[in-house]
Protein backbone atom coordinates (compact mmCIF):
# COMPACT_ATOMS: atom_id res chain seq x y z
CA UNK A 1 -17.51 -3.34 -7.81
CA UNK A 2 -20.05 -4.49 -5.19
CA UNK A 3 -19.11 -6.97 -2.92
CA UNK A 4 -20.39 -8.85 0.26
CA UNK A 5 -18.46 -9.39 2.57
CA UNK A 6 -18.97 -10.83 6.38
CA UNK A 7 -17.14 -8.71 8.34
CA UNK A 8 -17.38 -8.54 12.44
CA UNK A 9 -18.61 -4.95 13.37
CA UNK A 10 -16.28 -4.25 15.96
CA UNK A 11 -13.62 -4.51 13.24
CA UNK A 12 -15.67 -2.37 10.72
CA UNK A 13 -16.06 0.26 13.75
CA UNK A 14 -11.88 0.39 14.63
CA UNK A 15 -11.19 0.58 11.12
CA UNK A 16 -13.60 3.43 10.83
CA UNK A 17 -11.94 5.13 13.81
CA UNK A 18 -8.42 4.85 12.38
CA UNK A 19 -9.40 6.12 8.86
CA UNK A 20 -11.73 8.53 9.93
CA UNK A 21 -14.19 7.69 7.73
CA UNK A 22 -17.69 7.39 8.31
CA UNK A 23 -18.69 5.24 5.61
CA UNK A 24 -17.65 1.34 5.71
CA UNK A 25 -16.65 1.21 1.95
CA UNK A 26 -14.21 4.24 2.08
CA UNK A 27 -12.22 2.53 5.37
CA UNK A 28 -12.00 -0.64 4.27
CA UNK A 29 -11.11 0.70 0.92
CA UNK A 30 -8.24 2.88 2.51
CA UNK A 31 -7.26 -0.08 4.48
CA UNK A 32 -6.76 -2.40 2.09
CA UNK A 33 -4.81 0.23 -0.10
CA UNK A 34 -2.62 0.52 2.80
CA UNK A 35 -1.57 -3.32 3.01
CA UNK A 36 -0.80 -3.12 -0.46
CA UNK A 37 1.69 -0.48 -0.14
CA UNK A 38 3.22 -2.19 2.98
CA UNK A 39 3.24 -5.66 1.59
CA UNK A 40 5.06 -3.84 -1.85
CA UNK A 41 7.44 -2.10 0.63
CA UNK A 42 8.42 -5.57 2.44
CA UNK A 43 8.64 -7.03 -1.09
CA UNK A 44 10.78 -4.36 -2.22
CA UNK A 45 13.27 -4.00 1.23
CA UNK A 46 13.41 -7.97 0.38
CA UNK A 47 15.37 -7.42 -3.15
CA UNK A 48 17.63 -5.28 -1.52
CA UNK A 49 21.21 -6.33 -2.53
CA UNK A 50 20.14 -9.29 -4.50
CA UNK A 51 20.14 -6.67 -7.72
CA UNK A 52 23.06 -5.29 -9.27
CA UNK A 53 22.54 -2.06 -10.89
CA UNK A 54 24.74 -1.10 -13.44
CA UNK A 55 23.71 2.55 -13.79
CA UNK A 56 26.46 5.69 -12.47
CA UNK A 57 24.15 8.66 -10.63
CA UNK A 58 23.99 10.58 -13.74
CA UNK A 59 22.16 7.96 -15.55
CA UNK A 60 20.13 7.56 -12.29
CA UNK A 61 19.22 11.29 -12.52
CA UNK A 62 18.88 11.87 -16.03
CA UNK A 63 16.28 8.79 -15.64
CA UNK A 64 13.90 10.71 -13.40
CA UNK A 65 13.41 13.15 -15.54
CA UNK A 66 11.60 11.34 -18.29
């Protein structure tokens, strides 16, 4: 999807340099997949201990496999 977007070029240019990309749309891209996965991690560590999981290891294990 195309999309414009005002940006300031000095933060185009650093998230360039972290990335390593040369194009604009592949760092920001990358960037923005990368806040997803920390702001789903944070969400995640949040639920921690506020769900009780009735499952023993096996059932835990045998689970993966599917």
């Amino acid at each position: 999807m195309r999309t414009t977007l005002n940006i300031p070029d000095e933060l185009i240019k650093r998230v360039q340099e972290i990335y390593s990309e040369k194009s604009k749309s592949r760092a920001v891209e990358k960037a923005l997949r990368e806040l997803l996965e920390i702001y789903a991690g944070k969400k995640l560590s949040e639920l921690a201990g506020k769900i009780e999981v009735e499952l023993s290891p096996e059932e835990i294990e045998k689970g993966r496999t599917r």
